[in-house]
Protein backbone atom coordinates (compact mmCIF):
# COMPACT_ATOMS: atom_id res chain seq x y z
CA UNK A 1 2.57 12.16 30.13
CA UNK A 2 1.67 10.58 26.92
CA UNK A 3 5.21 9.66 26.38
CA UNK A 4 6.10 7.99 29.89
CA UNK A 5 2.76 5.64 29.38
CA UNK A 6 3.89 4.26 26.10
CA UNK A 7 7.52 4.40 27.41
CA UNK A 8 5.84 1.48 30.04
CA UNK A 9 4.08 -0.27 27.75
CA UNK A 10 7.32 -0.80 25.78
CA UNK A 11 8.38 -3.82 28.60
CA UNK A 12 5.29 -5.75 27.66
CA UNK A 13 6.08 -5.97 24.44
CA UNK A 14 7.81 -9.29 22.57
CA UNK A 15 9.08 -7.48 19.83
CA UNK A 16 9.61 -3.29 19.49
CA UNK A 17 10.16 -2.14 15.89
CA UNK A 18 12.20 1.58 15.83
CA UNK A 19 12.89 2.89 12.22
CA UNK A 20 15.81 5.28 11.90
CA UNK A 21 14.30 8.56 12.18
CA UNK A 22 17.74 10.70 13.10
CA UNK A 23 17.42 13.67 10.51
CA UNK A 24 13.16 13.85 10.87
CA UNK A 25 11.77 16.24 12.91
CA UNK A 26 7.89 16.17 13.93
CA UNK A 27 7.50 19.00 12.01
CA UNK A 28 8.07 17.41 8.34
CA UNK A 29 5.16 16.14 7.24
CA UNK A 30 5.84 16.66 3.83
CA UNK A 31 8.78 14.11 4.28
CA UNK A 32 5.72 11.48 5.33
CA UNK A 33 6.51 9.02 2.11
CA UNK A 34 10.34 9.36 3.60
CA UNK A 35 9.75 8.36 6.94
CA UNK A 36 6.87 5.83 6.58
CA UNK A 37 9.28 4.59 3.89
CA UNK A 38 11.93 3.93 7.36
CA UNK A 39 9.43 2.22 9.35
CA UNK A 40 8.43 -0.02 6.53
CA UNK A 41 12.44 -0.92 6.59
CA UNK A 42 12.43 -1.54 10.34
CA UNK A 43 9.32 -3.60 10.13
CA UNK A 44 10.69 -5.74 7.31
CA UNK A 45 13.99 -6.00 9.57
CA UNK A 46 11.79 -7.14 12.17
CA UNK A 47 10.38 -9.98 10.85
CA UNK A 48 12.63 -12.91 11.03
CA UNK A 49 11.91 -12.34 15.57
CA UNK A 50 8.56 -11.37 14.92
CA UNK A 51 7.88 -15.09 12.93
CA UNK A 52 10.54 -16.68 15.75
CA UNK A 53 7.66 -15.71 18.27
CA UNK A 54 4.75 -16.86 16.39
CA UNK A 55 4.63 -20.22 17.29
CA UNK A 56 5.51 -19.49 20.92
CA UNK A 57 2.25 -18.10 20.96
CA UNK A 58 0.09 -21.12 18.83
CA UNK A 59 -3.41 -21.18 18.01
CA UNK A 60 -4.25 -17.95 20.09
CA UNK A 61 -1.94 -16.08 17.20
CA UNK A 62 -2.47 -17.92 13.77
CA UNK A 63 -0.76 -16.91 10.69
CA UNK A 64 -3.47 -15.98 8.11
CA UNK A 65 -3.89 -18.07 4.68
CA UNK A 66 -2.53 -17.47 1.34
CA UNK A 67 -3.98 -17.89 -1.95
């Protein structure tokens, strides 16, 4: 049930960031530093559309401040 739900929730969505987990298996924890490592890949792959959208969205969405 838990699956269909987010499986909906996936078409409201702008952008949907899936790391390469082929070869995991739920079961692995002790591969966590591995497969956080592939979602930190996906999400850096993500950015360039993830910035496109930003100013789609203006104020409501600001970037935060550096330095």
């Amino acid at each position: 049930m838990e699956y269909e739900v987010a499986q909906s929730r996936l078409d409201l969505a702008h952008v949907v960031v899936h790391p390469e987990l082929k070869g995991f298996s739920w079961t692995e924890l002790h591969r966590a530093k591995e497969i956080i490592s592939a979602g930190e890949r996906a999400a850096e792959e993500a950015l360039p559309r993830i910035k496109a959208l930003i100013p789609a969205f203006g104020p409501a969405c600001p970037l935060p401040r550096r330095g």
